[in-house]
Protein backbone atom coordinates (compact mmCIF):
# COMPACT_ATOMS: atom_id res chain seq x y z
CA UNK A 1 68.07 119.05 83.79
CA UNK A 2 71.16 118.61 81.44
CA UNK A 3 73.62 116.08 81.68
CA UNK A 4 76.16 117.91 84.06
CA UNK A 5 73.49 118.90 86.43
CA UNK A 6 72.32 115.44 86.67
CA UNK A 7 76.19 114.26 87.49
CA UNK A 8 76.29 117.08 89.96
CA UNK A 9 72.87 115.80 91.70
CA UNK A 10 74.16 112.27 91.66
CA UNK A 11 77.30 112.91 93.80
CA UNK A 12 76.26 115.40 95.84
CA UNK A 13 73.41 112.60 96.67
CA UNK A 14 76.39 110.04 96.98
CA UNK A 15 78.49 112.14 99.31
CA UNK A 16 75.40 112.64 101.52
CA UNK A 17 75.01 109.22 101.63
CA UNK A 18 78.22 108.50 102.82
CA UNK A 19 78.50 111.19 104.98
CA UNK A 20 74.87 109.96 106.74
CA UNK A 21 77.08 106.14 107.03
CA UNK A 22 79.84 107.78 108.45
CA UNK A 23 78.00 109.08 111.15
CA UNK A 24 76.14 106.07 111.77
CA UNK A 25 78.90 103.79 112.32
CA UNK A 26 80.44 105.78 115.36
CA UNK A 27 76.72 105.37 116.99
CA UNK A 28 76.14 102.78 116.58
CA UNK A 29 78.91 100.06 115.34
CA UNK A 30 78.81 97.31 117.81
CA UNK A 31 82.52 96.45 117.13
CA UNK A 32 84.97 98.83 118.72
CA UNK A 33 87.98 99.52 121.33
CA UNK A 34 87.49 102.59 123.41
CA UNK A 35 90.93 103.39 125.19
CA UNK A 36 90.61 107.60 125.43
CA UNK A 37 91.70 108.94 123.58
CA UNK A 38 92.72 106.27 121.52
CA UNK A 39 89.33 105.00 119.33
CA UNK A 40 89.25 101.86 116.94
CA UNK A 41 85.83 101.84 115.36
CA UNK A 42 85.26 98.82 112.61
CA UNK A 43 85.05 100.83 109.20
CA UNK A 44 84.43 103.98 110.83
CA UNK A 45 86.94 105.27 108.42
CA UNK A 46 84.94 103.10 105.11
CA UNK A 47 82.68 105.99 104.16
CA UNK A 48 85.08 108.77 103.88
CA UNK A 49 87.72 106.30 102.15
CA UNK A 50 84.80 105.44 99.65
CA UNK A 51 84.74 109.25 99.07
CA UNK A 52 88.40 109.44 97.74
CA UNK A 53 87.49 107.50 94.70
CA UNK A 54 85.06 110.02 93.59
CA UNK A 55 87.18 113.42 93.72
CA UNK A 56 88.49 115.31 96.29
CA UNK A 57 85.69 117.77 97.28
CA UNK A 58 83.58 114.60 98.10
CA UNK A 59 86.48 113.51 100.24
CA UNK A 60 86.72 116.80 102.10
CA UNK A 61 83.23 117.49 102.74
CA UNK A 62 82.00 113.79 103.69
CA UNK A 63 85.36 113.71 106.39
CA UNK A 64 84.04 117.19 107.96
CA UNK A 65 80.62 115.57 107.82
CA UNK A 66 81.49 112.43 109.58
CA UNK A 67 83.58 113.95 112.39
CA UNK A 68 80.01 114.94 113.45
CA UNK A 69 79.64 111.77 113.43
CA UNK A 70 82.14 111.36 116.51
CA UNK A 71 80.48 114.38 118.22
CA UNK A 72 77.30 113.28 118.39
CA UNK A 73 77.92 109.74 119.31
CA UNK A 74 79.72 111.82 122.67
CA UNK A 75 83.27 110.74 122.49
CA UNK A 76 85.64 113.05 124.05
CA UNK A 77 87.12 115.40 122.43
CA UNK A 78 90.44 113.94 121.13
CA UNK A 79 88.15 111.56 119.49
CA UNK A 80 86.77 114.05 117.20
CA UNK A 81 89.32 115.81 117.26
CA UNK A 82 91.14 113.16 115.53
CA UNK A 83 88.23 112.09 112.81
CA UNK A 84 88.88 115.97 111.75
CA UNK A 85 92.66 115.24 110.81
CA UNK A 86 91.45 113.12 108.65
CA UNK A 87 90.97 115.69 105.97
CA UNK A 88 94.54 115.79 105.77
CA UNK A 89 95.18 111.99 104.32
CA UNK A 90 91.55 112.19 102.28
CA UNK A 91 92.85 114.95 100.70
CA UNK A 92 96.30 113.92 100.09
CA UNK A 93 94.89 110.48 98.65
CA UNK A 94 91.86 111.57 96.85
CA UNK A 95 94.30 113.89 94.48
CA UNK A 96 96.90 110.93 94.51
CA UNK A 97 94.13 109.04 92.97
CA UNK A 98 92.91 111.63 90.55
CA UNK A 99 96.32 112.18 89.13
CA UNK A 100 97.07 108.36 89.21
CA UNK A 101 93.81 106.47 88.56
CA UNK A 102 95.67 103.06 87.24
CA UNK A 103 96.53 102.82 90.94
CA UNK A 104 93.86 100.90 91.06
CA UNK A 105 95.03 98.15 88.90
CA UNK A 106 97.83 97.44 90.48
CA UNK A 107 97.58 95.36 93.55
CA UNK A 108 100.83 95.67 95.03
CA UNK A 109 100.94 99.37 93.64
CA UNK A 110 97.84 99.86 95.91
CA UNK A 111 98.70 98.57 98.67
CA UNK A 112 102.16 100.52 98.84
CA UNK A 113 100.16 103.70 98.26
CA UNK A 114 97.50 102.06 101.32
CA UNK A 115 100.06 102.04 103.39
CA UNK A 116 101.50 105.35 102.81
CA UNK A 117 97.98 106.72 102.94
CA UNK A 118 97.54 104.76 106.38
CA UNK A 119 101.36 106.44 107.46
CA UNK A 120 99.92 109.85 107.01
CA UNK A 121 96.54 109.26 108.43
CA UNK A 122 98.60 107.62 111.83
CA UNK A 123 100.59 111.19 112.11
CA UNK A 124 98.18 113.42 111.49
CA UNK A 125 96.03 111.67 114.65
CA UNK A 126 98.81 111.09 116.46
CA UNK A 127 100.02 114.74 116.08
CA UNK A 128 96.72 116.27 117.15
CA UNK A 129 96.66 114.11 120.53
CA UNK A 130 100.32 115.07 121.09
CA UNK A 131 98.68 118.70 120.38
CA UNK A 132 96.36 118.71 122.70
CA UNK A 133 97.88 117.23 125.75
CA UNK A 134 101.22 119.81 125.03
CA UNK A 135 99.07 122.71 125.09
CA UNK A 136 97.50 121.86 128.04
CA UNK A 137 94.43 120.84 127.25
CA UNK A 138 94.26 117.90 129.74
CA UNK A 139 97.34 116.62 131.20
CA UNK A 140 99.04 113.00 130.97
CA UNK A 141 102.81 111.97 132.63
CA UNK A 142 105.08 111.76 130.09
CA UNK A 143 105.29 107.11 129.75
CA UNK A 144 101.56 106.86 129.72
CA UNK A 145 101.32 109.79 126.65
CA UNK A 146 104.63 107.63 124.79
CA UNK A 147 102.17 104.45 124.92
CA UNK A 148 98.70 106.52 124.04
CA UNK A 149 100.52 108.32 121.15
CA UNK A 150 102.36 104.42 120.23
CA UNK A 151 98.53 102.69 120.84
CA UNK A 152 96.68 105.22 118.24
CA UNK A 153 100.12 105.54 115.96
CA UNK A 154 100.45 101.43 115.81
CA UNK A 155 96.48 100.67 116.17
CA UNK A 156 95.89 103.43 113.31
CA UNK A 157 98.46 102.02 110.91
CA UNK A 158 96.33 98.64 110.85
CA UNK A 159 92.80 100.39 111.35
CA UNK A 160 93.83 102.18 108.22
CA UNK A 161 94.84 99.44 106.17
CA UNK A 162 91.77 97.16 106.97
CA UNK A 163 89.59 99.96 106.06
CA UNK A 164 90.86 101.21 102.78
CA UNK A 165 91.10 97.38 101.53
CA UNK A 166 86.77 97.58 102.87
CA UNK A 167 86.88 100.84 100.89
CA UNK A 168 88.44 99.44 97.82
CA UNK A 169 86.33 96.54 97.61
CA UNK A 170 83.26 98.55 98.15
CA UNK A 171 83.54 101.09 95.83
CA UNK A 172 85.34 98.76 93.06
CA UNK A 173 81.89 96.66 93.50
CA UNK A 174 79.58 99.64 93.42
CA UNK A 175 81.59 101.17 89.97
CA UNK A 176 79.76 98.03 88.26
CA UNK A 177 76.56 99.66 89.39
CA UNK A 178 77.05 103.72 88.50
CA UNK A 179 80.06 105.53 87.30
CA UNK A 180 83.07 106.25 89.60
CA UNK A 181 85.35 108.56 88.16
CA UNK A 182 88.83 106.73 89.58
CA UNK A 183 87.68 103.74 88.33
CA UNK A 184 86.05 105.11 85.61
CA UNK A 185 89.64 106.91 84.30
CA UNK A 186 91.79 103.51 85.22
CA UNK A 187 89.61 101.95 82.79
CA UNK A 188 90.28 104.20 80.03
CA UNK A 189 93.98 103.93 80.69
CA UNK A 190 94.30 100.20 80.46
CA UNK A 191 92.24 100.06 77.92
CA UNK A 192 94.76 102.70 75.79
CA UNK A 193 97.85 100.48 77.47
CA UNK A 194 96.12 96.96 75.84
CA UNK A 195 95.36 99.05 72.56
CA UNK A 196 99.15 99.99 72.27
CA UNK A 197 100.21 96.52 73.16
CA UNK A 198 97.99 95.22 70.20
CA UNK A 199 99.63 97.90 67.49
């Protein structure tokens, strides 16, 4: 097997790893808030955050993965419903990061783009609850749906943030270990930056 079929192997073994966490933790995590539809799972969200790092196709097929992960633990259906939005903000960050690598060396740099990432991840759940209830798919008076849709907006923000800083840490730990291409590419460019500086 050449070189780029061996790369190929090792992350499709990697995002099958990850997806197999992700749909672990929903089973069986002891940690977690059920309020339904609202869900806060400790680092339910780790695995498919992990996947961002590595490119975007790993980030899109390890968050379909893991909403199985929500289905077959048997939450309701908002539940999963909202672990399959999260293609949306793995998608949108997992490009960010391939465009802009040195991200990653930047602390406060990261955490802005954390919380935008954790912004987008908040609407898109928040928008599919709101979705379901308005088209009738189970029906909620109008103050208790304000202070679901404010509970999962709020409670995602922060479930967001704590889990990509989990993700971070993870993955910038594991890049000592094998190669992971964000990390891999921020690397590169600091090491060009520091080069420059030198000249």
């Amino acid at each position: 097997m050449n070189k780029q079929g061996k790369e190929k192997l090792r992350k499709l073994l990697i995002g099958a790893m990850l997806t197999a966490i992700g749909i672990m933790i929903p089973m069986y995590m002891p940690v977690r808030v059920i309020i339904p539809p609202a869900s806060f799972t400790l680092a339910s969200h780790v695995p498919v955050m992990m996947a961002m790092f590595f490119s975007p196709a790993m980030a899109f097929l390890v968050a379909i993965g893991t909403t199985f992960g929500f289905v077959l633990a048997g939450f309701p259906v908002t539940i999963w419903l909202r672990a399959f939005s999260h293609v949306v903000f793995v998608l949108i960050g997992a490009y960010y990061l391939k465009k802009r690598p040195n991200i990653v060396n930047q602390k406060v740099g990261f955490q802005v783009f954390n919380v935008v990432i954790a912004l987008i991840h908040s609407l898109a759940e928040t928008g599919i609850v709101f979705a379901f209830y308005a088209l009738g798919f189970a029906h909620m008076d109008r103050a208790a749906l304000f202070n679901l849709l404010l509970l999962i907006g709020l409670g995602g923000i922060v479930h967001s943030v704590v889990d990509m800083n989990i993700a971070f840490v993870l993955s910038k730990s594991l890049n000592r270990v094998f190669s992971i291409e964000v990390f891999d590419r921020a690397k590169e460019i600091f090491a060009k930056k520091k080069n420059v500086k030198l000249v």
